[in-house]
Protein backbone atom coordinates (compact mmCIF):
# COMPACT_ATOMS: atom_id res chain seq x y z
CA UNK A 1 -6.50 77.99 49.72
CA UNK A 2 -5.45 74.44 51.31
CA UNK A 3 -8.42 73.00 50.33
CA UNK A 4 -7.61 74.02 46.40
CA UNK A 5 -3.97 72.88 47.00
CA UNK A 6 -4.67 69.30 48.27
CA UNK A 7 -7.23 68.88 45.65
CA UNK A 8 -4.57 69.89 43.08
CA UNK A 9 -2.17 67.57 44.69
CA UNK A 10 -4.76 64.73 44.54
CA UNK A 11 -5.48 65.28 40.75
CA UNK A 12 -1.20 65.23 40.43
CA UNK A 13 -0.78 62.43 41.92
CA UNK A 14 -3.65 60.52 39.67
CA UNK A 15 -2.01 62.32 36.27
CA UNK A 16 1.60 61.16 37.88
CA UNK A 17 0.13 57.40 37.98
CA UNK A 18 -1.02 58.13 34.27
CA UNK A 19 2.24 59.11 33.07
CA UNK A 20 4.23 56.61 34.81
CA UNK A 21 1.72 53.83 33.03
CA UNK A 22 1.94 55.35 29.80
CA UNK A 23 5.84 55.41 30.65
CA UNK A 24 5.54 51.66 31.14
CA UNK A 25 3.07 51.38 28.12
CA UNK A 26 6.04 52.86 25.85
CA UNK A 27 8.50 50.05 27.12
CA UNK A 28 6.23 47.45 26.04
CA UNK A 29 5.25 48.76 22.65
CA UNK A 30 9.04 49.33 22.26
CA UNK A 31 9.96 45.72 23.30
CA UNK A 32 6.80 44.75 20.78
CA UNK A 33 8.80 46.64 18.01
CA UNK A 34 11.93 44.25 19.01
CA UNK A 35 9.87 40.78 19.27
CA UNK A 36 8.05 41.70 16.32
CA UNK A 37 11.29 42.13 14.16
CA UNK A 38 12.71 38.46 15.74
CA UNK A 39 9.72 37.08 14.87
CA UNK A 40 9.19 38.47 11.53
CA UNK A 41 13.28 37.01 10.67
CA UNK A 42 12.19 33.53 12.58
CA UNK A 43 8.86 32.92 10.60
CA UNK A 44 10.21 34.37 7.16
CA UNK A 45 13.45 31.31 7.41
CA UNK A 46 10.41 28.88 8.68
CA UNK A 47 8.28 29.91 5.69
CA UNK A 48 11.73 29.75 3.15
CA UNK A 49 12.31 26.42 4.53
CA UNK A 50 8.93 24.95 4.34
CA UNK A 51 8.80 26.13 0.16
CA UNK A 52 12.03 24.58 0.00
CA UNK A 53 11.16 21.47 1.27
CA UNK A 54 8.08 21.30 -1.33
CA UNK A 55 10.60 22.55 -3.80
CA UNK A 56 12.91 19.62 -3.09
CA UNK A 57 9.61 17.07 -2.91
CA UNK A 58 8.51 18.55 -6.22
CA UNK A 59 12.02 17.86 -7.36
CA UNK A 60 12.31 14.54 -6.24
CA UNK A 61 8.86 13.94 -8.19
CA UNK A 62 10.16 14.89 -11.18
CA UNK A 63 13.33 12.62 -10.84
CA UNK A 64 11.13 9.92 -10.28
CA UNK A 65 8.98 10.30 -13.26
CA UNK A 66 11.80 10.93 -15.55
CA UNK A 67 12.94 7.90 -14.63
CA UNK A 68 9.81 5.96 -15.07
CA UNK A 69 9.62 8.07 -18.87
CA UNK A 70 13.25 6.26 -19.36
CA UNK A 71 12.35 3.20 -18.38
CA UNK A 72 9.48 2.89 -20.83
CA UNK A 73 11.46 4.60 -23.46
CA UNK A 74 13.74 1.59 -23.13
CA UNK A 75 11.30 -0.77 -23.36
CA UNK A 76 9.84 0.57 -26.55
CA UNK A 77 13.37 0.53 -28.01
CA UNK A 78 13.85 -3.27 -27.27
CA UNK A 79 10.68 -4.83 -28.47
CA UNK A 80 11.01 -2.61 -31.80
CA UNK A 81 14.97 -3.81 -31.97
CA UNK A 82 13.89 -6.97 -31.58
CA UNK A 83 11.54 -6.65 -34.08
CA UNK A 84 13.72 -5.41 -36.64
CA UNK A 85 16.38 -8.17 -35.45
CA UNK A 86 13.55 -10.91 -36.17
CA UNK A 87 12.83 -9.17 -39.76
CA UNK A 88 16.38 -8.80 -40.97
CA UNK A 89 16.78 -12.49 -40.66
CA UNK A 90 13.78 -13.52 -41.88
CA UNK A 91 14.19 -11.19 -45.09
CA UNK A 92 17.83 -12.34 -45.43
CA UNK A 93 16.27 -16.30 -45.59
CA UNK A 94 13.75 -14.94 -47.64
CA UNK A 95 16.09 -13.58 -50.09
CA UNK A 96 18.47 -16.30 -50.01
CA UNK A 97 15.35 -18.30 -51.00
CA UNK A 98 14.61 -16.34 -53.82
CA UNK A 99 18.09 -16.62 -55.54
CA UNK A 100 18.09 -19.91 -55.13
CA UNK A 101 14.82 -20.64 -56.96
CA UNK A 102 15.68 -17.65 -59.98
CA UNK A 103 19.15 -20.57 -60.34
CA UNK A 104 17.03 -23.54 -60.32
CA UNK A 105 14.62 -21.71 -63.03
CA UNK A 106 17.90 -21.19 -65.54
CA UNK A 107 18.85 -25.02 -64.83
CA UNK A 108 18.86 -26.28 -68.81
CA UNK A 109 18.62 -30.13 -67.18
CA UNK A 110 15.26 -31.11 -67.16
CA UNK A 111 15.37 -34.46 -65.22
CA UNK A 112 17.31 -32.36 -62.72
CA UNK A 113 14.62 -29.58 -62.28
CA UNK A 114 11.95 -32.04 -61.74
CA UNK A 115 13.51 -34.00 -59.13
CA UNK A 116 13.79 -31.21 -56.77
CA UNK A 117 10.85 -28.83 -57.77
CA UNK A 118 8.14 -30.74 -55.84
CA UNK A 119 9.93 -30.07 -52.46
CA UNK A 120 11.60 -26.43 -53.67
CA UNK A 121 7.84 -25.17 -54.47
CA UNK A 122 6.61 -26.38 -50.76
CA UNK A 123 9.61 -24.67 -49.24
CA UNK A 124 8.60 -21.34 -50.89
CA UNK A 125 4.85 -21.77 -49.80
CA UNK A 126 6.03 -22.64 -46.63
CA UNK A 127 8.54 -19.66 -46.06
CA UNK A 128 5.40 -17.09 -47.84
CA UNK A 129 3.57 -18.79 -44.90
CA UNK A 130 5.52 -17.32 -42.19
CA UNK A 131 5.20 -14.18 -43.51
CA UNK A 132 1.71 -14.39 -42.38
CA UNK A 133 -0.89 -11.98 -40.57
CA UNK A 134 0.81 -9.60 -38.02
CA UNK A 135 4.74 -10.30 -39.09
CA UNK A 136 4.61 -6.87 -40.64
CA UNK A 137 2.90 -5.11 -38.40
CA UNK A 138 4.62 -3.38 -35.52
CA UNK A 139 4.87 -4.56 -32.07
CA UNK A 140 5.08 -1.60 -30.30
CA UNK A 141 3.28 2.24 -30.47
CA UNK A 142 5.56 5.32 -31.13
CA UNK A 143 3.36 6.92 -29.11
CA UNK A 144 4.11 7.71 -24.92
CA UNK A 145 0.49 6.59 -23.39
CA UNK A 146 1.75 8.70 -20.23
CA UNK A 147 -0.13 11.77 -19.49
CA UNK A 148 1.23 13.62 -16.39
CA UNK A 149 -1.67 15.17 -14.05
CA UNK A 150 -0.76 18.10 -12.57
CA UNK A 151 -3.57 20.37 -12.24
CA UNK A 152 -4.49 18.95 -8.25
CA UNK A 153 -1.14 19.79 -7.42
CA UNK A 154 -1.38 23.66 -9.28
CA UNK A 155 -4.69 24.19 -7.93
CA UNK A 156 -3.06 23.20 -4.22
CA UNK A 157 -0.02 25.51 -4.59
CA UNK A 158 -2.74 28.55 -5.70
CA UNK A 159 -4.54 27.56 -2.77
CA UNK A 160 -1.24 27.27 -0.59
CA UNK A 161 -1.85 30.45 2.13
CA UNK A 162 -1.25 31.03 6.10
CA UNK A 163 -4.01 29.99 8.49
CA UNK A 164 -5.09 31.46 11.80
CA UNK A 165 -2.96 29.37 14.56
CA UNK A 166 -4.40 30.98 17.78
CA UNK A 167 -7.87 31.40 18.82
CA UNK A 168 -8.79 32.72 22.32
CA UNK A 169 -11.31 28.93 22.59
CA UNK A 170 -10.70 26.48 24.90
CA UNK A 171 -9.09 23.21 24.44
CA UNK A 172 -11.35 19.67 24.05
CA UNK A 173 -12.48 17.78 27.11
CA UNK A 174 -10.63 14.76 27.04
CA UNK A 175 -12.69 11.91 25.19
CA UNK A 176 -14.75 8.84 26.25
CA UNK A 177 -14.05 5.45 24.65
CA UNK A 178 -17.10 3.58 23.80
CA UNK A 179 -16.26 0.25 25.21
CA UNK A 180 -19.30 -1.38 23.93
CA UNK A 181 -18.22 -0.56 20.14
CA UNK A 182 -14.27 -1.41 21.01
CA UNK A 183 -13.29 -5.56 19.77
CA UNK A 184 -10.39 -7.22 18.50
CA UNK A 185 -10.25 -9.86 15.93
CA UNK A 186 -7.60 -11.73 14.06
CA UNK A 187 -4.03 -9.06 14.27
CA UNK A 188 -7.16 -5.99 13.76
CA UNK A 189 -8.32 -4.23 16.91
CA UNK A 190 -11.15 -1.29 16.68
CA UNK A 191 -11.23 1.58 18.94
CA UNK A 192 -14.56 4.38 19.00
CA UNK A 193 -14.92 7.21 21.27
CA UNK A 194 -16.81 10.40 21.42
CA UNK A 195 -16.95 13.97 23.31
CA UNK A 196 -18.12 13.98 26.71
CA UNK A 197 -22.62 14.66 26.47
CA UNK A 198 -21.96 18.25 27.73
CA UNK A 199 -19.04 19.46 26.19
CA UNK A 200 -19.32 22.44 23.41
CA UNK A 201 -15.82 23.07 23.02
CA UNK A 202 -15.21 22.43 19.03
CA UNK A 203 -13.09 19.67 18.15
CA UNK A 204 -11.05 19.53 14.95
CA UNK A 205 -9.55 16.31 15.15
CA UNK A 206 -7.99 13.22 17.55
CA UNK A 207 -5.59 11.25 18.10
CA UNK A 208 -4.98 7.49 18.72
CA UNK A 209 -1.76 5.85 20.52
CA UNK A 210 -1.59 2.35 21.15
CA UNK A 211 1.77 0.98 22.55
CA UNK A 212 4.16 -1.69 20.86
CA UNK A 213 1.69 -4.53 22.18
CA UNK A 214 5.02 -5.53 25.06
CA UNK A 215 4.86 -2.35 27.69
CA UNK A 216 6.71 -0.15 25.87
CA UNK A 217 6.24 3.57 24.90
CA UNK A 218 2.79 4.53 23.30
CA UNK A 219 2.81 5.59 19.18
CA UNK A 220 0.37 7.73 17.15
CA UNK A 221 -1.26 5.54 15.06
CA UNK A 222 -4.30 7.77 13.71
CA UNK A 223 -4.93 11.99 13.54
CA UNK A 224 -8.13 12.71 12.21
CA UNK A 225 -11.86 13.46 12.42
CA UNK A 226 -13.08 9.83 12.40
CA UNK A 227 -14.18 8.45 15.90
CA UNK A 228 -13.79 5.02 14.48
CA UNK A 229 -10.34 3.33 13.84
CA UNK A 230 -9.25 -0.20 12.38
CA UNK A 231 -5.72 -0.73 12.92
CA UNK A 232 -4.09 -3.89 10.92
CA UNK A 233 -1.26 -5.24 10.92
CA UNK A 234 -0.56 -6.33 14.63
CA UNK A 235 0.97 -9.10 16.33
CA UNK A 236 -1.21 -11.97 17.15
CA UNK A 237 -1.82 -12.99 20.98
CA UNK A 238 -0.28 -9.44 21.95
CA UNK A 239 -1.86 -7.27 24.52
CA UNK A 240 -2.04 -3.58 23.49
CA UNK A 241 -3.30 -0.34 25.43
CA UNK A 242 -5.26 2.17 24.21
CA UNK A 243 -5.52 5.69 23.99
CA UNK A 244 -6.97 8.77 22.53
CA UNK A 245 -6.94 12.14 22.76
CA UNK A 246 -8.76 15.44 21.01
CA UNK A 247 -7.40 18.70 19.74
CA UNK A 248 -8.25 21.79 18.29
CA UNK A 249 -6.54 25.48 17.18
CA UNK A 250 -6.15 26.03 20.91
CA UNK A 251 -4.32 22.82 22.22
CA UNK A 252 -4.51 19.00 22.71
CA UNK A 253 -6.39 18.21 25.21
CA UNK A 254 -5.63 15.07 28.09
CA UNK A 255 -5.61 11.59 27.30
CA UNK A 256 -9.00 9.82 28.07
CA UNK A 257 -8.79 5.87 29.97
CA UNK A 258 -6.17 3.45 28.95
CA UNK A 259 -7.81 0.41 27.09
CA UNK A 260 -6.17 -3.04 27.18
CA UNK A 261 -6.81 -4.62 23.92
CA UNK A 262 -5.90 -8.51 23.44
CA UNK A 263 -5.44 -9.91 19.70
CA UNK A 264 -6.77 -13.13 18.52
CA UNK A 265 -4.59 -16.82 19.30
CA UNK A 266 -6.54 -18.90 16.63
CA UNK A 267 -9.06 -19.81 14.07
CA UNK A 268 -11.92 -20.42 16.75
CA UNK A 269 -11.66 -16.67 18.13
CA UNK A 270 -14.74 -15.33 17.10
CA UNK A 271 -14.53 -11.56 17.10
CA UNK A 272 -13.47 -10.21 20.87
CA UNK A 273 -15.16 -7.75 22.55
CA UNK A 274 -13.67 -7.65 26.30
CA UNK A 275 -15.01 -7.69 29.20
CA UNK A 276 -14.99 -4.20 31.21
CA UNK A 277 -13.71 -2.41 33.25
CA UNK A 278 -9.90 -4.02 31.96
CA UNK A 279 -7.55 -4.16 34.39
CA UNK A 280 -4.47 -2.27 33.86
CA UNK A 281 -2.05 -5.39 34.67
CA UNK A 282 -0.72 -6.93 31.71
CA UNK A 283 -0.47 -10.88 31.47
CA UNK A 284 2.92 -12.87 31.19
CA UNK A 285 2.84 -12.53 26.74
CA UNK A 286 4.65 -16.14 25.06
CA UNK A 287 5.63 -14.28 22.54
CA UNK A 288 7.71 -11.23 22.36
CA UNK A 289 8.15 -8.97 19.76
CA UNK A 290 8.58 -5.56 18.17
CA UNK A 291 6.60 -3.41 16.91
CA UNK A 292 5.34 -3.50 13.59
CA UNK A 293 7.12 -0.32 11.41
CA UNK A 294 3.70 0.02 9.32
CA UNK A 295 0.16 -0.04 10.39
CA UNK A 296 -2.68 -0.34 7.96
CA UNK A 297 -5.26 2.58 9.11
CA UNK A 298 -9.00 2.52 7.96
CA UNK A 299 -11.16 5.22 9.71
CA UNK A 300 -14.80 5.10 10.14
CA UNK A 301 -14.90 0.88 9.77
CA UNK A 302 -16.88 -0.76 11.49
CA UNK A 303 -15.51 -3.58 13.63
CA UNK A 304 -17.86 -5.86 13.67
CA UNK A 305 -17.49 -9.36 11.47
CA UNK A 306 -14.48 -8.27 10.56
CA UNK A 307 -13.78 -11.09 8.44
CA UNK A 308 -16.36 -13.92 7.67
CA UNK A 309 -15.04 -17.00 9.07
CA UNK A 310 -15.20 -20.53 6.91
CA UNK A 311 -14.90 -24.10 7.99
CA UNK A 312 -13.60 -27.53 6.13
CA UNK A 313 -12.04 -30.52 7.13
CA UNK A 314 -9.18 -29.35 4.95
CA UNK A 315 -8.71 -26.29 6.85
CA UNK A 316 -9.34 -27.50 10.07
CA UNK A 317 -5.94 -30.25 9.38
CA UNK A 318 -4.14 -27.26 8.61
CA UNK A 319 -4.85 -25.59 12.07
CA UNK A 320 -4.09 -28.07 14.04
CA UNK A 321 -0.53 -28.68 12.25
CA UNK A 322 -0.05 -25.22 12.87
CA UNK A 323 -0.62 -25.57 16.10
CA UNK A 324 1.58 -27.92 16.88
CA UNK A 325 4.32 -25.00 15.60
CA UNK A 326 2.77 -22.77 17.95
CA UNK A 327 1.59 -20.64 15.10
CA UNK A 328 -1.79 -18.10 14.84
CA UNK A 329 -3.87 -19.00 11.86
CA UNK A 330 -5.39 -16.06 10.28
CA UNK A 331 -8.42 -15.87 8.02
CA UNK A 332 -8.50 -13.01 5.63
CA UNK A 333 -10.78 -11.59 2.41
CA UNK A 334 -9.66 -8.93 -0.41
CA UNK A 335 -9.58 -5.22 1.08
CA UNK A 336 -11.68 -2.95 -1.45
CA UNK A 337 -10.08 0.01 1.01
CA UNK A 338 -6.60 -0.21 -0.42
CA UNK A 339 -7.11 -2.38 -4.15
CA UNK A 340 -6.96 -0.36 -8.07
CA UNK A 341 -10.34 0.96 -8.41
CA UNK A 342 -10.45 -1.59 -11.49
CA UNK A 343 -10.34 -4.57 -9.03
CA UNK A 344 -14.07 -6.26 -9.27
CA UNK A 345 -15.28 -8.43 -5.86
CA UNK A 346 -17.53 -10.53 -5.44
CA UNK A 347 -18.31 -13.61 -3.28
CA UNK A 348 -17.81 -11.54 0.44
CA UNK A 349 -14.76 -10.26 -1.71
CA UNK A 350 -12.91 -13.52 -1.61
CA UNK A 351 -13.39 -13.17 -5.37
CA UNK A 352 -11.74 -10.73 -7.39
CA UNK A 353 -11.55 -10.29 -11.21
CA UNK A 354 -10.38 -6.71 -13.32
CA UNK A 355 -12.25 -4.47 -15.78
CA UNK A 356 -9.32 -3.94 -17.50
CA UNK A 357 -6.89 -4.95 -19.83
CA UNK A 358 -3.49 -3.58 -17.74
CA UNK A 359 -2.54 -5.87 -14.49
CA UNK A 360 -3.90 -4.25 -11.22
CA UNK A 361 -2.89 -5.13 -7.66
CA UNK A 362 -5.41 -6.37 -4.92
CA UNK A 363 -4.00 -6.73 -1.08
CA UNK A 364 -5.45 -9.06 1.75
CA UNK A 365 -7.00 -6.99 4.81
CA UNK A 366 -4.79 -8.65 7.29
CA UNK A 367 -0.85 -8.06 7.20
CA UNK A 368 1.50 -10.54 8.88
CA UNK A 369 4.54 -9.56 10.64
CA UNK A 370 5.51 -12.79 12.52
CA UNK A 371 4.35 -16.53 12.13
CA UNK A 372 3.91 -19.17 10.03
CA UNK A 373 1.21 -18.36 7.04
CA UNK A 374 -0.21 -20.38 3.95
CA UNK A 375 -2.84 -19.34 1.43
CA UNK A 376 -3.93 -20.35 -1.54
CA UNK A 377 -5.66 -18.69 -4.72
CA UNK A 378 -7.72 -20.90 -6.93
CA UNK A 379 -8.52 -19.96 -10.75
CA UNK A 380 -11.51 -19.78 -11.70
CA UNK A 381 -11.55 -17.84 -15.16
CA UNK A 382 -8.22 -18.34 -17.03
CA UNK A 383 -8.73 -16.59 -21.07
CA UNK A 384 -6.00 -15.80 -23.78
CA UNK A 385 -2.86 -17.02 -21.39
CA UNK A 386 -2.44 -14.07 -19.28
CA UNK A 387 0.59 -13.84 -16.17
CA UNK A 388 -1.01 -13.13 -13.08
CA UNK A 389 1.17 -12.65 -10.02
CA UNK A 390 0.60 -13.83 -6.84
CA UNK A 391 2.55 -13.14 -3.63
CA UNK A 392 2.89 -10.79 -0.63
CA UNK A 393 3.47 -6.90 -0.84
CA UNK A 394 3.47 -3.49 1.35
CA UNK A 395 0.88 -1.93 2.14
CA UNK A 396 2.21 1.45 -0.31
CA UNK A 397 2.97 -1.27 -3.22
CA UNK A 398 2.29 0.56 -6.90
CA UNK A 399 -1.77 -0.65 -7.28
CA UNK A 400 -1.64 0.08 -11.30
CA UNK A 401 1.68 -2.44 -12.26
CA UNK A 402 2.20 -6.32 -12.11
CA UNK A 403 3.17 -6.98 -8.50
CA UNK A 404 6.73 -7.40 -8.20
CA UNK A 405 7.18 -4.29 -10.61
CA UNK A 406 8.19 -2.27 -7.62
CA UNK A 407 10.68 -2.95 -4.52
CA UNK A 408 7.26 -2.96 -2.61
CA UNK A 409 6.34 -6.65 -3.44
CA UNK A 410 7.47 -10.25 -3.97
CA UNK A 411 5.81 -12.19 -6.40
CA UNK A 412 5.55 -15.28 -8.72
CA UNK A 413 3.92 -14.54 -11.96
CA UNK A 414 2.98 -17.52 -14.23
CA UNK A 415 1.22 -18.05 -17.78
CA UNK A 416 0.26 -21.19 -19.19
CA UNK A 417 3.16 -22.99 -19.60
CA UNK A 418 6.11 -21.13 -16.88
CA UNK A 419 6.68 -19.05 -14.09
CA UNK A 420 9.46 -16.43 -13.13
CA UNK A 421 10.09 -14.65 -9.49
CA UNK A 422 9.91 -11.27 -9.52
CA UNK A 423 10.95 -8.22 -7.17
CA UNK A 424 11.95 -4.64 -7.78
CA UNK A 425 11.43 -5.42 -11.23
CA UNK A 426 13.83 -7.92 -11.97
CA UNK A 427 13.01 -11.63 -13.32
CA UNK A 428 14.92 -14.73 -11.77
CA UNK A 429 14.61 -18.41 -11.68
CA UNK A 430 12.24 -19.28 -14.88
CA UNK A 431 10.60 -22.78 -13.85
CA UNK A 432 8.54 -24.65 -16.45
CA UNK A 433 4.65 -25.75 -15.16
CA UNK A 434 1.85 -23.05 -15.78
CA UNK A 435 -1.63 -22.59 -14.88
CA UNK A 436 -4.97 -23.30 -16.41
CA UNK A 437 -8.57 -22.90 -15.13
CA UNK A 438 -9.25 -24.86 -12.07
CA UNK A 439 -5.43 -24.89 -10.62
CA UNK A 440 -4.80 -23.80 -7.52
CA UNK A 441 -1.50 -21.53 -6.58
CA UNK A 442 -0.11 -21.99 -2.93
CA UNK A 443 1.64 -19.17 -0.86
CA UNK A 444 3.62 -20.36 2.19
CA UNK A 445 5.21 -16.71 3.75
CA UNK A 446 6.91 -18.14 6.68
CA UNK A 447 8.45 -14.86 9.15
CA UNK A 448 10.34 -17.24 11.20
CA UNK A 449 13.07 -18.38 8.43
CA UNK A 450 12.06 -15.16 6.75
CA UNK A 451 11.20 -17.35 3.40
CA UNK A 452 8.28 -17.25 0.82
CA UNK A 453 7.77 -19.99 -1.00
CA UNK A 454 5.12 -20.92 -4.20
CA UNK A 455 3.38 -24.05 -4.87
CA UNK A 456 1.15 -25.20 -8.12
CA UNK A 457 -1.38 -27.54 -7.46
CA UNK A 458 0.57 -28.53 -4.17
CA UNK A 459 3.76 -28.87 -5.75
CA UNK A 460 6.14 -26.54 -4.97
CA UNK A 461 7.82 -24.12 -7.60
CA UNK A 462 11.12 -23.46 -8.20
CA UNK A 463 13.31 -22.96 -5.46
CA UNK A 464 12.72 -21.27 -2.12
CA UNK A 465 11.54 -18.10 -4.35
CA UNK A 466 12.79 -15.26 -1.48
CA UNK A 467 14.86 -15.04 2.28
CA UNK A 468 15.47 -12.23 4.80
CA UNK A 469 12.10 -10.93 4.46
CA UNK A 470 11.29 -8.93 7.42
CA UNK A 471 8.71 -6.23 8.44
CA UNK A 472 4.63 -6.62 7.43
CA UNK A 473 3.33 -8.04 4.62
CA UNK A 474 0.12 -8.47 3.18
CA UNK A 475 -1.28 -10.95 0.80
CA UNK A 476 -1.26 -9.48 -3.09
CA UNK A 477 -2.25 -10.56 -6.15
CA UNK A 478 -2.19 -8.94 -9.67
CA UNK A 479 -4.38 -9.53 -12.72
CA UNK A 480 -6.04 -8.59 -15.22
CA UNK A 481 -10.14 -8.54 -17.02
CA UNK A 482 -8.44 -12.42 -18.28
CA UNK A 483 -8.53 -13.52 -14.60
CA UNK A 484 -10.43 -14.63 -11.92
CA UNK A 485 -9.28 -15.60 -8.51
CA UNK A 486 -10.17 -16.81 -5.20
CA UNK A 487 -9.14 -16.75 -2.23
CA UNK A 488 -8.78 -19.57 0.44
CA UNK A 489 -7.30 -18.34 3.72
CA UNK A 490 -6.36 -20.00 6.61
């Protein structure tokens, strides 16, 4: 019988354990039942405010492009005003005319016909003359050439669904910068790295931090799936680290080596690639400064010959008086990245020229946010008296619109015979003196007094043409298939 009874006991004592787990199981599911209710409210007011925030994007849009509808709807309304303005007076002349001649016709005195016929029969030839080809044809379409294309952004929102935000993978092995592939030149520095030989761990993307180029706290700069990154835009003789890190559904993972990146000083700098290892103490800068607010990014380019340096005695006058200022002289080309598709380069795209008949916007690949700068565009193709423009713009500036049509850029534009300044749209200071083939349009952005200034054929333009610029700007032009342009740098 005791056997029986301690074997009983035994088996209890397991089914006790059983029930006390499944006791404890119960808890948990219950508590489950609670977090999964908190978490259901929580992610239904993320998901609310996430639509709402594309709701009030979306709405902003529209605002936007109602206004732009406005503004051209204005537009057509003026030049057919005018129009009609220019014809009423002309007709009233015209008619006045007429009278005037059906008077002289009844005149009885003959002597006093023929002494004033000769000259009355020229001024009616010479008033049926204005009326010539093209008065009586209008100036402006009814027609709104404005087509709005939505279907990317409908085919988005019918794609718009939740994705999986856990997986039970590891997270990336931190990544390995590939010195050998990692230069500076000009304001441009270019970083590569890879995934350690042996790793397997997937890797959906990484990120790049560089600091403000003066110690202080590191930025994102670049998230993607490129292992190659050009950064513009930075200040010249500035020391920068480096850093990178790679990420994937299950986490970020640590930061590989700090890099110590030093931008060019001067024309001679031939593109940089430092010596390693780099030690981690950073060099007394001359120059202090912030950080630029924009960075031009351009994955997957390669950083080698960045830009093509050129030589002439001209240029090499104009170093050394910038030297003397303690300025950085920077060479730059046209950036095919960022330019309208319509933009055509040629000539190691120091040449650019336009398939089409509406103005398109070209930017410089180097962006200046400090210094002393001067450029000049020569024309080389100059048909049926277009108005380029030619000045300095964001890197975001409206690619399809004369630059200066936007608060994005600061231009000149000039036609054969005048030029105007021009920024967020509006015109100011009209100064007689055009261009023709063969002239030669100077830009002198200078970040110290904050000033950009314009020059034809090395005489300036107007006034100073803009003050209290601040921030990065890039060298812009806009033209059209009547243009052709070239750069000279430096």
């Amino acid at each position: 019988l005791f056997p029986l009874q301690s074997q009983l006991s035994q088996a209890l004592n397991g089914l006790s354990d059983r029930a006390k787990e499944a006791k404890e199981f119960l808890v948990q599911l219950r508590n489950m039942v609670q977090q999964i209710q908190e978490n259901s409210v929580e992610f239904e007011a993320c998901l609310v405010a996430q639509c709402d925030a594309l709701i009030d994007a979306l709405n902003r849009r529209k605002a936007q492009l109602l206004s732009r509808v406005n503004k051209e709807h204005e537009h057509k309304l003026k030049v057919v005003r005018d129009q009609i303005s220019h014809c009423t007076v002309k007709l009233r002349q015209t008619t006045g005319l007429m009278e005037y001649c059906l008077e002289v016709i009844k005149e009885n005195d003959p002597s006093g016909f023929l002494q004033i016929s000769d000259a009355l029969i020229r001024r009616v030839h010479l008033t049926e003359d204005q009326w010539g080809k093209g008065t009586l044809t209008p100036r402006m379409t009814t027609d709104f050439d404005l087509n709005l294309d939505n279907a990317p952004l409908l085919q988005s929102i019918h794609q718009l669904d939740f994705v999986q935000m856990k997986v039970s993978s590891p997270v990336p092995a931190p990544p390995i910068l590939q010195l050998e592939e990692c230069c500076t030149h000009n304001n441009s520095a270019t970083l590569s790295w890879k995934q350690p030989p042996l790793s397997t761990v997937q890797v959906e993307g990484y990120i790049l931090e560089l600091d403000d180029g003066n110690g202080g706290q590191f930025r994102e700069v670049y998230v993607g799936k490129e292992t190659m990154c050009t950064v513009d835009g930075l200040h010249f003789n500035s020391t920068y680290s480096a850093r990178v890190k790679a990420f994937n559904k299950s986490g970020v993972s640590p930061y590989s080596k700090t890099l110590v990146l030093q931008t060019s000083e001067d024309t001679q700098s031939e593109e940089q690639t430092l010596p390693f290892p780099v030690p981690l103490e950073r060099s007394q800068l001359r120059r202090m400064s912030p950080f630029s607010s924009t960075l031009n990014l351009q994955p997957s380019f390669s950083g080698r010959s960045y830009f093509e340096l050129r030589s002439s005695a001209h240029q090499l006058s104009l170093h050394s008086s910038l030297q003397s200022l303690n300025s950085a002289v920077a060479w730059f080309s046209f950036d095919p990245a960022s330019a309208h598709a319509d933009i055509i380069f040629s000539n190691d795209n120091l040449t650019v020229t336009c398939n089409s008949y509406d103005d398109r916007v070209v930017l410089g690949k180097t962006g200046f946010s400090k210094g002393l700068h001067y450029w000049e565009l020569s024309i080389d193709r100059y048909d049926n008296h277009p108005d380029p423009a030619f000045g300095v713009a964001r890197i975001d500036v409206l690619k399809d619109a004369m630059l200066g049509k936007d608060d994005k850029a600061w231009a000149m534009y000039v036609d054969n015979n005048r030029s105007w300044f021009m920024h967020n749209n509006s015109h100011t200071n009209r100064t007689e003196g055009g261009i023709t083939k063969g002239a030669t349009v100077g830009v002198l952005l200078d970040l110290t007094r904050r000033t950009l200034t314009f020059s034809i054929n090395e005489d300036q333009q107007g006034p100073v043409a803009f003050e209290n610029l601040e921030g990065l700007f890039f060298p812009a032009v806009s033209l059209n298939r009547n243009v052709q342009v070239r750069a000279r740098s430096g």
